[in-house]
N, C-alpha and C. Protein backbone atom coordinates (compact mmCIF):
# COMPACT_ATOMS: atom_id res chain seq x y z
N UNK A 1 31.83 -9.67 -15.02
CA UNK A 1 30.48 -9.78 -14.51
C UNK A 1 30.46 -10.84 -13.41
N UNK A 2 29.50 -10.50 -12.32
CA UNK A 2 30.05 -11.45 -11.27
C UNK A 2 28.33 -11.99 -10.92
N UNK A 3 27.87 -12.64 -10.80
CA UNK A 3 26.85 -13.39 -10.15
C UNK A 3 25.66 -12.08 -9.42
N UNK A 4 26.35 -11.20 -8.83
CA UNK A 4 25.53 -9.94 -8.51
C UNK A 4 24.95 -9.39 -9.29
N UNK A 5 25.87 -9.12 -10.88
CA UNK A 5 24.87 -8.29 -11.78
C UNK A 5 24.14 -9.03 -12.70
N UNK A 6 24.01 -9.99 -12.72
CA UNK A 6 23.13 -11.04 -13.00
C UNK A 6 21.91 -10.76 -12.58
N UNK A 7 20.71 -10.84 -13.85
CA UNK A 7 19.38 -10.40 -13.42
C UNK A 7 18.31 -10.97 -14.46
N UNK A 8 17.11 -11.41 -13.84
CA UNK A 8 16.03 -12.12 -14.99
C UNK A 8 15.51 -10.58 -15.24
N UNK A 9 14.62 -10.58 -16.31
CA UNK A 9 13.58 -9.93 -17.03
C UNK A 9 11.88 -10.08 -16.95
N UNK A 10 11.44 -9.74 -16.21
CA UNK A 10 10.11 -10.38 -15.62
C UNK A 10 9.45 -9.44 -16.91
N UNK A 11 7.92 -10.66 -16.71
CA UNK A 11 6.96 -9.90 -17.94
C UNK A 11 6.40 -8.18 -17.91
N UNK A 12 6.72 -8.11 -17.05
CA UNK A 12 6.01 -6.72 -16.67
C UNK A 12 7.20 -5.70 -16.87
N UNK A 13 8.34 -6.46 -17.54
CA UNK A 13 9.19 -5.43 -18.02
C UNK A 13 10.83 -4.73 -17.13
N UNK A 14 10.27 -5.24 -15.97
CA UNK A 14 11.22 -5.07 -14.14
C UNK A 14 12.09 -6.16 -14.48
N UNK A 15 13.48 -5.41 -13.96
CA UNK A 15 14.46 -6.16 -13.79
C UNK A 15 14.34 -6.74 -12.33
N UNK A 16 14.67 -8.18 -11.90
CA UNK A 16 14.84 -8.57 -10.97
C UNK A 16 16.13 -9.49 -10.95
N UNK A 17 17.65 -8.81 -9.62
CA UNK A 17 18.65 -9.77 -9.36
C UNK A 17 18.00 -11.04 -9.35
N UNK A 18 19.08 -11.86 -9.98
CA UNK A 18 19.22 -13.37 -9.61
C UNK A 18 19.53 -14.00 -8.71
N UNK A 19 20.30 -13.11 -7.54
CA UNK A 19 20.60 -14.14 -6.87
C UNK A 19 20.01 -12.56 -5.53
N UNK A 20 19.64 -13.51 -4.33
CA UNK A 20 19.50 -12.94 -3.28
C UNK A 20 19.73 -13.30 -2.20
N UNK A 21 19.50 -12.13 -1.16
CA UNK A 21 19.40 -12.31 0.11
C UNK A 21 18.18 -12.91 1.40
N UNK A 22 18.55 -14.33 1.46
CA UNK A 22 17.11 -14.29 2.50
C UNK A 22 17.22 -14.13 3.49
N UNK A 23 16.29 -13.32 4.34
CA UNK A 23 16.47 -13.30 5.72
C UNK A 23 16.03 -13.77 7.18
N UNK A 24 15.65 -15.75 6.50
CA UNK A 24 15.07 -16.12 7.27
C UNK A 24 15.82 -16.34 8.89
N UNK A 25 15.43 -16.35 9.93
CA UNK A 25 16.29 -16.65 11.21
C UNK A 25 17.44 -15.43 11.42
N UNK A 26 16.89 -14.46 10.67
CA UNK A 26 17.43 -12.76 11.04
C UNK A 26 16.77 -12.28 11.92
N UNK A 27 17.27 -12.04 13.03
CA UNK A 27 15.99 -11.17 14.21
C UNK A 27 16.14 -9.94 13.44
N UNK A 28 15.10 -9.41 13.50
CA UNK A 28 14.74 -7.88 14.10
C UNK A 28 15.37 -6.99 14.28
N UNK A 29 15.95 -6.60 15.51
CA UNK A 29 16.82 -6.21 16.06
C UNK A 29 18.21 -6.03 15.04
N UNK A 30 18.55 -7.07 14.26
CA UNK A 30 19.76 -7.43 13.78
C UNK A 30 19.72 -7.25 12.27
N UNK A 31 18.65 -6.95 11.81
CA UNK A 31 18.06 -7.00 9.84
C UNK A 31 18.70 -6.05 9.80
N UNK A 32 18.84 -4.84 9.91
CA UNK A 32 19.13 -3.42 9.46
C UNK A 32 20.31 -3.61 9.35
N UNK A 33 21.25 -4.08 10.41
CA UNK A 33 22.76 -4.06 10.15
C UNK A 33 23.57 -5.51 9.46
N UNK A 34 22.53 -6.48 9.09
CA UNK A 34 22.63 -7.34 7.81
C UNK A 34 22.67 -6.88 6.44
N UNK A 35 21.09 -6.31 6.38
CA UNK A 35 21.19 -5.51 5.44
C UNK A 35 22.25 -4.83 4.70
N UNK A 36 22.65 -3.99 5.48
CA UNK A 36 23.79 -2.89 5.12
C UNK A 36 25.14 -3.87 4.48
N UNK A 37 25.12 -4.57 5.57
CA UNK A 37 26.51 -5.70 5.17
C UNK A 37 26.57 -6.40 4.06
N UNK A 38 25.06 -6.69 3.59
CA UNK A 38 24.78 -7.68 2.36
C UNK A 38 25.09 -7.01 1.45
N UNK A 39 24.40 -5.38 1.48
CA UNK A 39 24.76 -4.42 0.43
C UNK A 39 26.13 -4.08 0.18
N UNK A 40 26.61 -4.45 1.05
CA UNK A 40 28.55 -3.37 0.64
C UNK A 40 28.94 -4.82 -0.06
N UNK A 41 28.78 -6.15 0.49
CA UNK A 41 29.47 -7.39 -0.43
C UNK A 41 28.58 -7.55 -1.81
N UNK A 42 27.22 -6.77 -2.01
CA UNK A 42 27.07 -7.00 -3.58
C UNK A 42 25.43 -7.43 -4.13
N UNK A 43 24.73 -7.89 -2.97
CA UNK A 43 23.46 -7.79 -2.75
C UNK A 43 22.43 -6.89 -3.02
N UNK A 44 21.83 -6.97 -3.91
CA UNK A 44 20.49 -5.89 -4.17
C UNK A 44 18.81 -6.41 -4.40
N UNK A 45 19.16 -7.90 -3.79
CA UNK A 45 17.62 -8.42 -3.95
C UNK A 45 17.63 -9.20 -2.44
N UNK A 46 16.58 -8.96 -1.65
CA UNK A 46 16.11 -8.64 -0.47
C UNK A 46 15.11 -9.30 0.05
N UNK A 47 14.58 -10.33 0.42
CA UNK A 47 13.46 -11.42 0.71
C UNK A 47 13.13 -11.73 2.65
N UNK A 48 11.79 -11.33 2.48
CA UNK A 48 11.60 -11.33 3.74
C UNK A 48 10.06 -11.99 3.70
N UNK A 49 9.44 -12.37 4.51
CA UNK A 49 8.10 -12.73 4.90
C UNK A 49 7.77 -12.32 6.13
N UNK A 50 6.46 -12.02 6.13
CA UNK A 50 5.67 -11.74 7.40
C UNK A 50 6.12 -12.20 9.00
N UNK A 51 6.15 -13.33 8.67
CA UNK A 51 6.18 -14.74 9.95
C UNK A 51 7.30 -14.49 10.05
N UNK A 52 8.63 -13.96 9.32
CA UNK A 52 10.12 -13.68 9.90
C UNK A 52 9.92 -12.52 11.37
N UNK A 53 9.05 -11.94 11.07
CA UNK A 53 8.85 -10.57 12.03
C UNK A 53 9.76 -9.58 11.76
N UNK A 54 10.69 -9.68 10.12
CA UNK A 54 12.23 -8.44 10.66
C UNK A 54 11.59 -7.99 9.63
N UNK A 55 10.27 -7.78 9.12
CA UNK A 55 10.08 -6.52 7.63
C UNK A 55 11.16 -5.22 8.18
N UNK A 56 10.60 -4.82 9.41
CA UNK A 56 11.23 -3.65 10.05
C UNK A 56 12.01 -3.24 10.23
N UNK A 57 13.25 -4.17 10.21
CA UNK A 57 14.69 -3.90 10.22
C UNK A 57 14.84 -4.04 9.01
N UNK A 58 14.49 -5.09 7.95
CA UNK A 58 14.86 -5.36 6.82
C UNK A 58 14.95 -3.76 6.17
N UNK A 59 13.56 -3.02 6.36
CA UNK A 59 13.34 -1.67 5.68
C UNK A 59 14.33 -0.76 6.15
N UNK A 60 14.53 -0.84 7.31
CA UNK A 60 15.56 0.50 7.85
C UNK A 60 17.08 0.31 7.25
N UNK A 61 17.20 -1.51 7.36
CA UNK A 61 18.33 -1.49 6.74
C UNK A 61 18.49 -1.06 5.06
N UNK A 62 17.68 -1.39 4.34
CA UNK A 62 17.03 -0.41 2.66
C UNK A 62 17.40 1.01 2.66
N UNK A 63 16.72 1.36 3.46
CA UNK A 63 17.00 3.01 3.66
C UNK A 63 17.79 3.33 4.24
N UNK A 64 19.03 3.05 4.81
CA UNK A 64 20.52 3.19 5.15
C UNK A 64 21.33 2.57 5.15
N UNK A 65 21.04 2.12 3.83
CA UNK A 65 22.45 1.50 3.29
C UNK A 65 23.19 2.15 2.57
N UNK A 66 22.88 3.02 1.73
CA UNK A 66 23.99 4.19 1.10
C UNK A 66 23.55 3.67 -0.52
N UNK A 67 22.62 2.97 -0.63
CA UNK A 67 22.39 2.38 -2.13
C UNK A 67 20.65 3.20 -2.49
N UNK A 68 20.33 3.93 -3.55
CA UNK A 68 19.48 4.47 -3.93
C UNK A 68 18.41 3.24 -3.94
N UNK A 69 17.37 3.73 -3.25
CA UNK A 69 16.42 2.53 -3.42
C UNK A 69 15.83 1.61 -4.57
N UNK A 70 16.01 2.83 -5.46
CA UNK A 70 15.76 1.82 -6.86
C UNK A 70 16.57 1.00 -7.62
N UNK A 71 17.48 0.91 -7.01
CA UNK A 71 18.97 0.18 -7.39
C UNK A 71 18.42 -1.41 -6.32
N UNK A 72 17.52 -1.44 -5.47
CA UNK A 72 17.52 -2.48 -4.84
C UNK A 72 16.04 -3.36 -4.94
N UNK A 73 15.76 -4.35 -4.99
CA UNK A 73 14.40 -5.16 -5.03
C UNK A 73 14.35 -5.82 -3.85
N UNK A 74 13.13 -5.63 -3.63
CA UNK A 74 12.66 -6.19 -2.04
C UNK A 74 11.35 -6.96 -2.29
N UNK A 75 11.41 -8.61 -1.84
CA UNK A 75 10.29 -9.19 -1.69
C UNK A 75 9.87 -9.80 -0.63
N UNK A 76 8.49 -9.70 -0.06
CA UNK A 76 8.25 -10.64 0.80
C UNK A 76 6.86 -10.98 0.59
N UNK A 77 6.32 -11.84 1.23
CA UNK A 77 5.41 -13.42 0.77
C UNK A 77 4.72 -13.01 2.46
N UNK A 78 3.46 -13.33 2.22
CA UNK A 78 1.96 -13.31 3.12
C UNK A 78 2.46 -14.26 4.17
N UNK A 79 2.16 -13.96 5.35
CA UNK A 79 2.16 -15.52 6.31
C UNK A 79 1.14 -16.54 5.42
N UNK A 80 1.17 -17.76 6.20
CA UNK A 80 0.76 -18.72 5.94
C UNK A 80 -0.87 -18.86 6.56
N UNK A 81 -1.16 -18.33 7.25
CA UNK A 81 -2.39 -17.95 7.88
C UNK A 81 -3.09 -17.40 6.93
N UNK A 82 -3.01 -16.85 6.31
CA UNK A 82 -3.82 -15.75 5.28
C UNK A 82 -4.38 -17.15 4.34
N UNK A 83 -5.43 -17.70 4.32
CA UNK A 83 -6.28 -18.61 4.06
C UNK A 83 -7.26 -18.44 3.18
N UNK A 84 -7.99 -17.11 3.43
CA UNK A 84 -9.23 -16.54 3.00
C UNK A 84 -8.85 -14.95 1.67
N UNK A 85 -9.52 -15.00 0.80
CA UNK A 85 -9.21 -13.90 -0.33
C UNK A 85 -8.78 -12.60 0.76
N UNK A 86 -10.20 -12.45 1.70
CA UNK A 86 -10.22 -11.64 2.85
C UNK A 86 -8.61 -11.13 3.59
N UNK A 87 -8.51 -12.28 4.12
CA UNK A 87 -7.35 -12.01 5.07
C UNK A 87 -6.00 -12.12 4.22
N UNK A 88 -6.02 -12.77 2.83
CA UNK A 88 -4.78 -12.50 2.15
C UNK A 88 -4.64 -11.26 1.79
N UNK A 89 -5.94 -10.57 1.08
CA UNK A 89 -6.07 -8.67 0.84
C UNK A 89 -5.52 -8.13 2.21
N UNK A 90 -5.78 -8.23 2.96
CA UNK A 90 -5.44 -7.49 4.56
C UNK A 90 -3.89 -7.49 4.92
N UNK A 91 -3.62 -8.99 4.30
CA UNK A 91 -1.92 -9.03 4.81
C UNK A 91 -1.18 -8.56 3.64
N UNK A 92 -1.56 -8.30 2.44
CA UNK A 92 -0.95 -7.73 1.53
C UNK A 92 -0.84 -6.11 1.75
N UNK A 93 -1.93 -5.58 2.04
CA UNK A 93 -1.94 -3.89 2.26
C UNK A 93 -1.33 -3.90 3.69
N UNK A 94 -0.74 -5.12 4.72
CA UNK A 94 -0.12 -4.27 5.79
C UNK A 94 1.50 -4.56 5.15
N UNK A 95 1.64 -5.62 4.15
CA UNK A 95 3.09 -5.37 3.91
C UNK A 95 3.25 -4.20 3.12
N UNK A 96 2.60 -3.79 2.08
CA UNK A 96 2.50 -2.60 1.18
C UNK A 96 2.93 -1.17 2.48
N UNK A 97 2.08 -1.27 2.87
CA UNK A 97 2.04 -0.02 4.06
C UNK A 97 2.99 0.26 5.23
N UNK A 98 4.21 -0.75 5.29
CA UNK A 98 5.65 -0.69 5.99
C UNK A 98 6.36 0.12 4.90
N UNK A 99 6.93 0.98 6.07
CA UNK A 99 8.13 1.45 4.89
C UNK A 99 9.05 0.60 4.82
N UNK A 100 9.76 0.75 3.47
CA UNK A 100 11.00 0.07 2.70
C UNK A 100 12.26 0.94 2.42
């Protein structure tokens, strides 16, 4: 067993890896073919935020990596702007609404 298959038990019953990938100071441009790379060395948990700007690559790299999507966990966190119940609901349904 190596540090990869290592995973907590969240209350809601979801397995989530222990250890992950962040992709802060990943352009854009460059997430998708990180991605992929993270996945072949052993990576299946995936962390991105708004304010990074790479949701977009992060997702393309998800969906062509050669790993069934449900084999992988992907999180990312509201910008920091989102202040108001208002504008945190708003930035939650535009991360929901990127594909992964």
């Amino acid at each position: 067993m190596t540090i990869f298959d290592e995973t907590y038990l969240l209350n809601n019953g979801v397995t989530m890896p222990r250890l992950g990938f962040g992709t802060w100071f990943v352009n854009n441009q460059d997430a998708a073919e990180v991605v992929r790379s993270s996945v072949k060395v052993g990576y299946r948990l995936f962390d991105t935020v708004q304010a990074y700007g790479n949701e977009a690559g992060v997702g393309e790299g998800i969906r062509t990596c050669g790993v069934p999507r449900e084999e992988l966990f992907v999180t990312s966190k509201i910008s920091a702007e989102a202040k108001s119940y208002e504008s945190a609901k708003q930035a939650i349904a535009d991360i929901l609404s990127k594909p992964a």
